[in-house]
PDB file of N, CA and C in Angstrom:
ATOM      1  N   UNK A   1      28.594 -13.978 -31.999  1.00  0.00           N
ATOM      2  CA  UNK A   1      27.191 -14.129 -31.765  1.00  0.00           C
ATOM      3  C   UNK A   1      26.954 -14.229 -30.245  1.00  0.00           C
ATOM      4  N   UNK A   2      25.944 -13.496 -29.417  1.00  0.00           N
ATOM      5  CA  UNK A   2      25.460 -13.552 -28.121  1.00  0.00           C
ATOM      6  C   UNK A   2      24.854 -14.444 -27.973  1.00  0.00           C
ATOM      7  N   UNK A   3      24.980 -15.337 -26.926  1.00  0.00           N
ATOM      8  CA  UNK A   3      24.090 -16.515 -26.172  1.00  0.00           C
ATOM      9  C   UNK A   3      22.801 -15.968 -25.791  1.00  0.00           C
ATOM     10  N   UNK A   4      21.719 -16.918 -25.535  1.00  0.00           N
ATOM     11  CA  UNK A   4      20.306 -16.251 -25.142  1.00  0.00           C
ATOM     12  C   UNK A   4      20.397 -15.763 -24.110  1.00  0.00           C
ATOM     13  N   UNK A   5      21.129 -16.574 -23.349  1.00  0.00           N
ATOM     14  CA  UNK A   5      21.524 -15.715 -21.870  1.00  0.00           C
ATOM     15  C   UNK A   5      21.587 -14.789 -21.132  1.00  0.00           C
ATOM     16  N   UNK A   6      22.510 -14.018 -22.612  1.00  0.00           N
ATOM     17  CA  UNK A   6      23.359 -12.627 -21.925  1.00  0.00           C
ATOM     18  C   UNK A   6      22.456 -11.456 -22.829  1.00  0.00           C
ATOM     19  N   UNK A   7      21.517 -12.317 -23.775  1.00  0.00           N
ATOM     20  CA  UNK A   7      20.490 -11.205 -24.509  1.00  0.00           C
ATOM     21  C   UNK A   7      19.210 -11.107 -22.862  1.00  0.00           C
ATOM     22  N   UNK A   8      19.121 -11.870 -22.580  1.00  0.00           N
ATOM     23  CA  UNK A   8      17.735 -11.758 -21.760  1.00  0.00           C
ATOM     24  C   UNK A   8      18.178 -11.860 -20.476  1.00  0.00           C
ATOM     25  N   UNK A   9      19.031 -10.674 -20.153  1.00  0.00           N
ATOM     26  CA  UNK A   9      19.553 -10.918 -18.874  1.00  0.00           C
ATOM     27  C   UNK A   9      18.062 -10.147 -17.931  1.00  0.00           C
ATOM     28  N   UNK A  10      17.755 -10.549 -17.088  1.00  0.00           N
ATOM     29  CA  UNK A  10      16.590  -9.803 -15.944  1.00  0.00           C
ATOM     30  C   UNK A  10      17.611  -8.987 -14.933  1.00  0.00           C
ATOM     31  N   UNK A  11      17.001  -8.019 -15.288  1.00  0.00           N
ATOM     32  CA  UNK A  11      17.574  -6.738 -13.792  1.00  0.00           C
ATOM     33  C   UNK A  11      16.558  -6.784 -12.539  1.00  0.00           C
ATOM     34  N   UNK A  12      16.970  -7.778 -11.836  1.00  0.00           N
ATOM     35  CA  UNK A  12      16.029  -7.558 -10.373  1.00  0.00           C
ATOM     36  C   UNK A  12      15.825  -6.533  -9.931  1.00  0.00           C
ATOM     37  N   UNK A  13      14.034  -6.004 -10.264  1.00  0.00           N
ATOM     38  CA  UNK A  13      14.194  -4.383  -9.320  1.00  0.00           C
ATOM     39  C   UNK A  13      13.749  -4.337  -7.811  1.00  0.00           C
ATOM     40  N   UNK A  14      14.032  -3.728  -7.200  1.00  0.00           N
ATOM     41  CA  UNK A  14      13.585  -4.196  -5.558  1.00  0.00           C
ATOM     42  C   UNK A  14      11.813  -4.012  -5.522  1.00  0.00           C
ATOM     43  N   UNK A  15      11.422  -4.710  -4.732  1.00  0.00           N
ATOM     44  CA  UNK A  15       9.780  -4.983  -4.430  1.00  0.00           C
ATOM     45  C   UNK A  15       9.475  -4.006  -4.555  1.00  0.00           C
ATOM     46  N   UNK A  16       8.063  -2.913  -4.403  1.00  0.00           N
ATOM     47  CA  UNK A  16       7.749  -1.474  -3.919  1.00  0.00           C
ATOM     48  C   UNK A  16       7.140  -2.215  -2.446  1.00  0.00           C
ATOM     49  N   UNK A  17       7.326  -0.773  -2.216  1.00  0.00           N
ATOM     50  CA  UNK A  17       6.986  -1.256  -0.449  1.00  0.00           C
ATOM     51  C   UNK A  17       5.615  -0.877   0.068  1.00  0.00           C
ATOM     52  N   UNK A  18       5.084  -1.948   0.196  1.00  0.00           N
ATOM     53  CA  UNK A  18       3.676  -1.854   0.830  1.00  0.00           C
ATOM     54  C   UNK A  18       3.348  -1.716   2.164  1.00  0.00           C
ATOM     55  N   UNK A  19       2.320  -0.541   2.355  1.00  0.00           N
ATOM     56  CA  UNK A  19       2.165  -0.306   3.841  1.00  0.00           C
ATOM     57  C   UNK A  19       0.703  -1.053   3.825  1.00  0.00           C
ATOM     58  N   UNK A  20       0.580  -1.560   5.076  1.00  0.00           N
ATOM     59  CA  UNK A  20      -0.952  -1.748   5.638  1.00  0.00           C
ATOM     60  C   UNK A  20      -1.000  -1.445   6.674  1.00  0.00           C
ATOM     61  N   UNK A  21      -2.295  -1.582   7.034  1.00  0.00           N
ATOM     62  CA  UNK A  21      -2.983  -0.902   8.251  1.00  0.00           C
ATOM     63  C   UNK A  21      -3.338  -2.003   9.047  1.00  0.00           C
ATOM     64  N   UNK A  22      -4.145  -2.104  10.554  1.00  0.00           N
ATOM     65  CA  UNK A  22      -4.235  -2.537  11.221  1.00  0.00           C
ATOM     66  C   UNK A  22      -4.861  -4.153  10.876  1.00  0.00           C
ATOM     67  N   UNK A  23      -5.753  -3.393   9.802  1.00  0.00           N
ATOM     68  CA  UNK A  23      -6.946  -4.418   9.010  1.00  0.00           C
ATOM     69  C   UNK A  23      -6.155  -5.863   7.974  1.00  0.00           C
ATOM     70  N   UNK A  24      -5.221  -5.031   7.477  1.00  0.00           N
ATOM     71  CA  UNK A  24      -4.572  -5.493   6.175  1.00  0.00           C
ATOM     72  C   UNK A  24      -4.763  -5.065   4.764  1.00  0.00           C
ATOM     73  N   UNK A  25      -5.253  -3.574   5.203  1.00  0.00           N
ATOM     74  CA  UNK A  25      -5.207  -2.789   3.785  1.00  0.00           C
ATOM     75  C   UNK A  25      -4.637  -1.993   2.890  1.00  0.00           C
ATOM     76  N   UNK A  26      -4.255  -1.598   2.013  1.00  0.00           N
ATOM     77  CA  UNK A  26      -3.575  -1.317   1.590  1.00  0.00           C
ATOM     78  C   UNK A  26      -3.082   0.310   1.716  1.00  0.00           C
ATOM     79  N   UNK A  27      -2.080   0.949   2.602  1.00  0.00           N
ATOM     80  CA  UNK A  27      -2.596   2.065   2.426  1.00  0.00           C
ATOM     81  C   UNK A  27      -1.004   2.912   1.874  1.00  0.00           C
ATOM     82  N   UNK A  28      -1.752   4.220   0.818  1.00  0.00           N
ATOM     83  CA  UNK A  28      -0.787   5.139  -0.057  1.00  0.00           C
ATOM     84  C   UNK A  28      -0.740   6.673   0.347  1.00  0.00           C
ATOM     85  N   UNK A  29       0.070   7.418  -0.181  1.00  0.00           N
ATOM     86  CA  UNK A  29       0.416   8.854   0.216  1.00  0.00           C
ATOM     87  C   UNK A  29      -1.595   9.352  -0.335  1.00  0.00           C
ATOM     88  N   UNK A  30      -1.653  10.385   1.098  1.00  0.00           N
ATOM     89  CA  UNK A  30      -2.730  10.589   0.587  1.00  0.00           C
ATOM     90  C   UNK A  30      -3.877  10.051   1.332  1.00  0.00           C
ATOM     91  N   UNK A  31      -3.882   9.445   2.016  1.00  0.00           N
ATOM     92  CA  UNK A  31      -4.934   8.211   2.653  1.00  0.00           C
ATOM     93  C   UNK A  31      -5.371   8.626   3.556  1.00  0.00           C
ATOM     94  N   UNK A  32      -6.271   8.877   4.146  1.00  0.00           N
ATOM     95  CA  UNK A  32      -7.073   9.060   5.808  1.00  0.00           C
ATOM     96  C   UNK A  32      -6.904   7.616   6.405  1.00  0.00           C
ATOM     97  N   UNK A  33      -6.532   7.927   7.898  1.00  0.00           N
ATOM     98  CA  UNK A  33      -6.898   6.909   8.457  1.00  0.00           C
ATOM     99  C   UNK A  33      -7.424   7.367   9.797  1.00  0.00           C
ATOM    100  N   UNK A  34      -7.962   6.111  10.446  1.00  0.00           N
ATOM    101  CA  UNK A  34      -8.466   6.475  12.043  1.00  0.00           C
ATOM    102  C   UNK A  34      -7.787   5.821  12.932  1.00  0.00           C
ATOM    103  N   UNK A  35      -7.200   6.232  14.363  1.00  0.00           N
ATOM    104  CA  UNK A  35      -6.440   5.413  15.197  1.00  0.00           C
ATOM    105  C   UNK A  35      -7.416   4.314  15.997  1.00  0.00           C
ATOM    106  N   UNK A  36      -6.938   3.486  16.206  1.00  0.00           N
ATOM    107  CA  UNK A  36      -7.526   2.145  16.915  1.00  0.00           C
ATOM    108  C   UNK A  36      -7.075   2.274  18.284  1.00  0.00           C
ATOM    109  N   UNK A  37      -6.022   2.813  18.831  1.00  0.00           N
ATOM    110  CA  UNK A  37      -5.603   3.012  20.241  1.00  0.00           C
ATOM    111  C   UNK A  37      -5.354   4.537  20.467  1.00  0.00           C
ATOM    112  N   UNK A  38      -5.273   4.824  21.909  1.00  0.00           N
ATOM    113  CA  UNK A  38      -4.950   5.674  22.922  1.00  0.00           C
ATOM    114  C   UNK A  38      -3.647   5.664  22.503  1.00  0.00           C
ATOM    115  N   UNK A  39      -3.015   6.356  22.010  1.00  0.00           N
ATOM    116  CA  UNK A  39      -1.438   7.032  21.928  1.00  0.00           C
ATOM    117  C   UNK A  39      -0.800   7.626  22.573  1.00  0.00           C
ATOM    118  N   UNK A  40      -0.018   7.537  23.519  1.00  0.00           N
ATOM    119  CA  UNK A  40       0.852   8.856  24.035  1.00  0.00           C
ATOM    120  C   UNK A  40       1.635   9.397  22.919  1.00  0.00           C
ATOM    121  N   UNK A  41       2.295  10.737  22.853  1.00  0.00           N
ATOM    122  CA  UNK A  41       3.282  11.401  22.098  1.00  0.00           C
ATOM    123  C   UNK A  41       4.538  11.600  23.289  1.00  0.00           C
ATOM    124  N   UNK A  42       5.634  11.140  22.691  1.00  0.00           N
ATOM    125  CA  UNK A  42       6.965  11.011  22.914  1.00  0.00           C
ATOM    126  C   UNK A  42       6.822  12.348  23.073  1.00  0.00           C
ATOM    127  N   UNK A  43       7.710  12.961  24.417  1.00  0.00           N
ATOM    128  CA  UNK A  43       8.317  14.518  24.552  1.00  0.00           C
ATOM    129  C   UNK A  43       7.032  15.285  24.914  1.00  0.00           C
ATOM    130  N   UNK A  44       6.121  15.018  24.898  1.00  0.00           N
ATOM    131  CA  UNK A  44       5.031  15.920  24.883  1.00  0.00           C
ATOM    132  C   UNK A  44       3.804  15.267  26.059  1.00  0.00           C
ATOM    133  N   UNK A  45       3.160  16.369  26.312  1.00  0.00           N
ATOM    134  CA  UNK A  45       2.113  15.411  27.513  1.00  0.00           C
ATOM    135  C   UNK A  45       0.645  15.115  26.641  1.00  0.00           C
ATOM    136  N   UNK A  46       0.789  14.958  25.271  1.00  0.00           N
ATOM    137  CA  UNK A  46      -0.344  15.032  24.561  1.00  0.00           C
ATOM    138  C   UNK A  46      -0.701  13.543  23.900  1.00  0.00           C
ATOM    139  N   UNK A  47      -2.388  13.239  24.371  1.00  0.00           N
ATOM    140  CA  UNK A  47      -2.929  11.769  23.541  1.00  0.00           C
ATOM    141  C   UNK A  47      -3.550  11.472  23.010  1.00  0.00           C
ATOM    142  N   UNK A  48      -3.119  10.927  21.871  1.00  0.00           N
ATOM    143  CA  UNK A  48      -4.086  10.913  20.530  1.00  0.00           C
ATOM    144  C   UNK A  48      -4.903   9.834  21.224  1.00  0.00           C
ATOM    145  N   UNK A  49      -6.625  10.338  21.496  1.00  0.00           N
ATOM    146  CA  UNK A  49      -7.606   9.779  21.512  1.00  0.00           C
ATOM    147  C   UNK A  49      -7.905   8.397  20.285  1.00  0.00           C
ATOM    148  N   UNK A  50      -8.167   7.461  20.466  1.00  0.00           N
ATOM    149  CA  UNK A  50      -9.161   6.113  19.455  1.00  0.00           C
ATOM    150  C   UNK A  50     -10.033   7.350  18.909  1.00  0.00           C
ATOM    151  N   UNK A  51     -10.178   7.008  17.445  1.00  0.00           N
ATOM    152  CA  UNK A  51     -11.221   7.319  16.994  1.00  0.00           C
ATOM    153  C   UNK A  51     -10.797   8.691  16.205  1.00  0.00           C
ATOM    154  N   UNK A  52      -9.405   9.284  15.984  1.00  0.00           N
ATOM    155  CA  UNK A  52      -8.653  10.868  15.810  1.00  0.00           C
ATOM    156  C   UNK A  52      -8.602   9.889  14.248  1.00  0.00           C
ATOM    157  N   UNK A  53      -9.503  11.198  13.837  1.00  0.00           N
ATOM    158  CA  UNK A  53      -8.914  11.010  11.853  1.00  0.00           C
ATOM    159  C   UNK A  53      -7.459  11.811  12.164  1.00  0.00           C
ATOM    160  N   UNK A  54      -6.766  11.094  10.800  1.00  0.00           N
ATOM    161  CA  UNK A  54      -5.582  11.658  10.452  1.00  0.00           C
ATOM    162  C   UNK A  54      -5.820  11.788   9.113  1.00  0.00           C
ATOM    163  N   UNK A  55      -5.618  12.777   8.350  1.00  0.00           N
ATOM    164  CA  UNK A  55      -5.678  12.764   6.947  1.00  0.00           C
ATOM    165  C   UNK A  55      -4.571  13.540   6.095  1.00  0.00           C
ATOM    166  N   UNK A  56      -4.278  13.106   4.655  1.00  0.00           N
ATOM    167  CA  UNK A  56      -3.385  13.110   4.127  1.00  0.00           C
ATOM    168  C   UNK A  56      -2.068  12.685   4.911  1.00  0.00           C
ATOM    169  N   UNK A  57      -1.894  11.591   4.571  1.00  0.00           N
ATOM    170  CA  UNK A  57      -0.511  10.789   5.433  1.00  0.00           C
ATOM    171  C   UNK A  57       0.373  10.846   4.182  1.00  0.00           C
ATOM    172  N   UNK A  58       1.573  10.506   4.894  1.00  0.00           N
ATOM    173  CA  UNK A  58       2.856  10.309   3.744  1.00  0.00           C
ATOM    174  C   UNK A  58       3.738   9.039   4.346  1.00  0.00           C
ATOM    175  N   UNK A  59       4.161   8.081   3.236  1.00  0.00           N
ATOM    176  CA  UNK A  59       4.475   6.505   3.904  1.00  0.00           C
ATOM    177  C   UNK A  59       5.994   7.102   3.697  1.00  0.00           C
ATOM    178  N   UNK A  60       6.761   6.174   4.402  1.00  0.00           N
ATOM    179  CA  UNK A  60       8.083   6.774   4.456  1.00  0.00           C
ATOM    180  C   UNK A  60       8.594   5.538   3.945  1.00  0.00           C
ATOM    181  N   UNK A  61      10.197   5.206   4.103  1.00  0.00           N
ATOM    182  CA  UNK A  61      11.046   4.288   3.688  1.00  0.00           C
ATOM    183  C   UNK A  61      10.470   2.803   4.195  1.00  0.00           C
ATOM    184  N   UNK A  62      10.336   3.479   5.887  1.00  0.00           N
ATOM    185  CA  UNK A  62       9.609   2.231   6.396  1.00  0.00           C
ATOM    186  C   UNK A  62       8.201   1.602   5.945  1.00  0.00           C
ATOM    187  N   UNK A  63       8.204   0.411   5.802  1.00  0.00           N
ATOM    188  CA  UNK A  63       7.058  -0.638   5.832  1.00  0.00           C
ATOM    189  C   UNK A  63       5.815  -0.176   6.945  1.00  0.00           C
ATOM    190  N   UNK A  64       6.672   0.101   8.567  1.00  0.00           N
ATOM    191  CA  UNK A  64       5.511   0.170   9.257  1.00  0.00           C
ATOM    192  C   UNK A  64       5.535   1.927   9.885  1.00  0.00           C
ATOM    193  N   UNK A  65       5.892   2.491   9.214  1.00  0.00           N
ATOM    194  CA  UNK A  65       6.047   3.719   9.730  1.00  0.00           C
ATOM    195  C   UNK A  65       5.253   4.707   8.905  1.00  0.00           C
ATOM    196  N   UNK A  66       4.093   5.845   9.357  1.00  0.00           N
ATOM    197  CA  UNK A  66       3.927   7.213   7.817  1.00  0.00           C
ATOM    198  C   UNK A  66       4.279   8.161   8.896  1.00  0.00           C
ATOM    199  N   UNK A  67       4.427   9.429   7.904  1.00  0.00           N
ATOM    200  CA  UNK A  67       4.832  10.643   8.272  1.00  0.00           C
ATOM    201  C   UNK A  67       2.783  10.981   8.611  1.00  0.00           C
ATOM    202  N   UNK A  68       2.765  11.974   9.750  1.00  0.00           N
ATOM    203  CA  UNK A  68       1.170  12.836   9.070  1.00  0.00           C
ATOM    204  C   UNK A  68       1.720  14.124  10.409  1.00  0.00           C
ATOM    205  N   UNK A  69       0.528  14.755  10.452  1.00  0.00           N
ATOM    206  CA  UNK A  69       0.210  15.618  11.350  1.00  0.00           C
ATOM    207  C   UNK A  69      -1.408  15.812  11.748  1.00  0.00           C
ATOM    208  N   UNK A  70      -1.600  16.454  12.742  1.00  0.00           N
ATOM    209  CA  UNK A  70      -2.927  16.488  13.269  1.00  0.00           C
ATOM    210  C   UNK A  70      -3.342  17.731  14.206  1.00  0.00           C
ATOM    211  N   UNK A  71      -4.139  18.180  14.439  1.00  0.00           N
ATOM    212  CA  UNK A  71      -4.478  19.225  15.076  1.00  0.00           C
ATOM    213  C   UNK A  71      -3.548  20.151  15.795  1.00  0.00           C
ATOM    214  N   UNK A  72      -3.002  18.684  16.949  1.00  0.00           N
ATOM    215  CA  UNK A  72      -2.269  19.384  18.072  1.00  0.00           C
ATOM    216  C   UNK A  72      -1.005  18.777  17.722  1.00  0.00           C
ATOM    217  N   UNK A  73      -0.497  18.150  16.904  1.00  0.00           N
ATOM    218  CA  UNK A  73       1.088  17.640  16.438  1.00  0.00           C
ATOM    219  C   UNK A  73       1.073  18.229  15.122  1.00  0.00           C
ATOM    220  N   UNK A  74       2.170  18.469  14.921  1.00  0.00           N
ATOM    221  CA  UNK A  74       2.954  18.885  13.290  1.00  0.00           C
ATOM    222  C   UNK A  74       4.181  17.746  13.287  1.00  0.00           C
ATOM    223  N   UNK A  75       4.011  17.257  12.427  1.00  0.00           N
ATOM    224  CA  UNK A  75       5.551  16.124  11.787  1.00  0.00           C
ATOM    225  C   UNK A  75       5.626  14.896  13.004  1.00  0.00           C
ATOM    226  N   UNK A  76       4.158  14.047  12.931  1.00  0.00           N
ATOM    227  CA  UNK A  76       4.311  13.103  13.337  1.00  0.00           C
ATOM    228  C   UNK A  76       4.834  11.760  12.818  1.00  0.00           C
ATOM    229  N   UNK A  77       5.658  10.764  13.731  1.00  0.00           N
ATOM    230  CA  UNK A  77       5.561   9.448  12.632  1.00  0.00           C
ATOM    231  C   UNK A  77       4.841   8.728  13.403  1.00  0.00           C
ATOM    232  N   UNK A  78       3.671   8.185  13.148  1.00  0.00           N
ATOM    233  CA  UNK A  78       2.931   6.665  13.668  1.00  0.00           C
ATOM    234  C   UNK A  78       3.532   5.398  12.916  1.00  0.00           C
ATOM    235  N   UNK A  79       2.617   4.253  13.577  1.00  0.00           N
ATOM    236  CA  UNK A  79       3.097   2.738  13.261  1.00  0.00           C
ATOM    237  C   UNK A  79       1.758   2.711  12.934  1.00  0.00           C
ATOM    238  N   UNK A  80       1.962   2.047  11.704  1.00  0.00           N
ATOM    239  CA  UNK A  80       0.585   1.605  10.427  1.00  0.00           C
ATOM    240  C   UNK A  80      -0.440   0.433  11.603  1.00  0.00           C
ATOM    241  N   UNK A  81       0.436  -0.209  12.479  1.00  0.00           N
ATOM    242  CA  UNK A  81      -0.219  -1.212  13.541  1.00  0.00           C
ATOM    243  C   UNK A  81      -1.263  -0.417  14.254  1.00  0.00           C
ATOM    244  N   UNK A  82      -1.536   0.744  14.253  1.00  0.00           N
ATOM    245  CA  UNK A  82      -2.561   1.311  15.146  1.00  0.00           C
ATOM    246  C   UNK A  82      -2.995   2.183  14.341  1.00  0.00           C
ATOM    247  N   UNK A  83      -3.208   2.066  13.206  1.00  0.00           N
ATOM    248  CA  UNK A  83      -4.181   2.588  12.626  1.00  0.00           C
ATOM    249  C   UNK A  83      -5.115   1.632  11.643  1.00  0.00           C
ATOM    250  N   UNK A  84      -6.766   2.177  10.853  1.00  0.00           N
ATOM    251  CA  UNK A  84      -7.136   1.413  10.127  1.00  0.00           C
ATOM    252  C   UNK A  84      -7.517   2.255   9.008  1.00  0.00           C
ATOM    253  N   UNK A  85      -7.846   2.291   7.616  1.00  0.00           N
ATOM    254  CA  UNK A  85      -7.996   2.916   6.757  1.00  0.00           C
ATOM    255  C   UNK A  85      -9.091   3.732   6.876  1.00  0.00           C
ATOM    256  N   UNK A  86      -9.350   4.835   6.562  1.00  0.00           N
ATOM    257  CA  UNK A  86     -10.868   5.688   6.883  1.00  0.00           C
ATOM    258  C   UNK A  86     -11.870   5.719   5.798  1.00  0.00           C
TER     259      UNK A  86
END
């Protein structure tokens, strides 16, 4: 006979990973957002203006990191810290 124990064992599944935005909102693949700061781009002499929609983003592994692109970038990663939901 099995103990209650080993009938009701719990499989810890890892958290899902929540991104937020500047605000504290919640944001998913799919999401517009607007930048809150002046950006430089790494390698490039180009700056994302305050106020640049980004739309359709993709959240990556990281917590504070999404994938997007925008006018004048293809395959950017931003920090969720400088942006706010649109």
């Amino acid at each position: 006979m099995a103990e209650w124990w080993e009938e009701d064992e719990e499989v810890e599944a890892e958290p899902a990973l929540v991104v937020r935005d500047s605000n504290g909102n919640i944001l998913s693949d799919g999401d517009s957002v607007t930048l809150i700061k002046d950006l430089k781009v790494k390698g490039s002499s180009i700056t994302l203006k305050r106020g640049t929609v980004i739309k359709n983003i993709r959240l990556t592994d990281d917590a504070q990191e999404i994938e997007c692109r925008t006018d004048k970038v293809k395959g950017l990663v931003l920090r969720a810290e400088f942006m706010k939901k649109a």
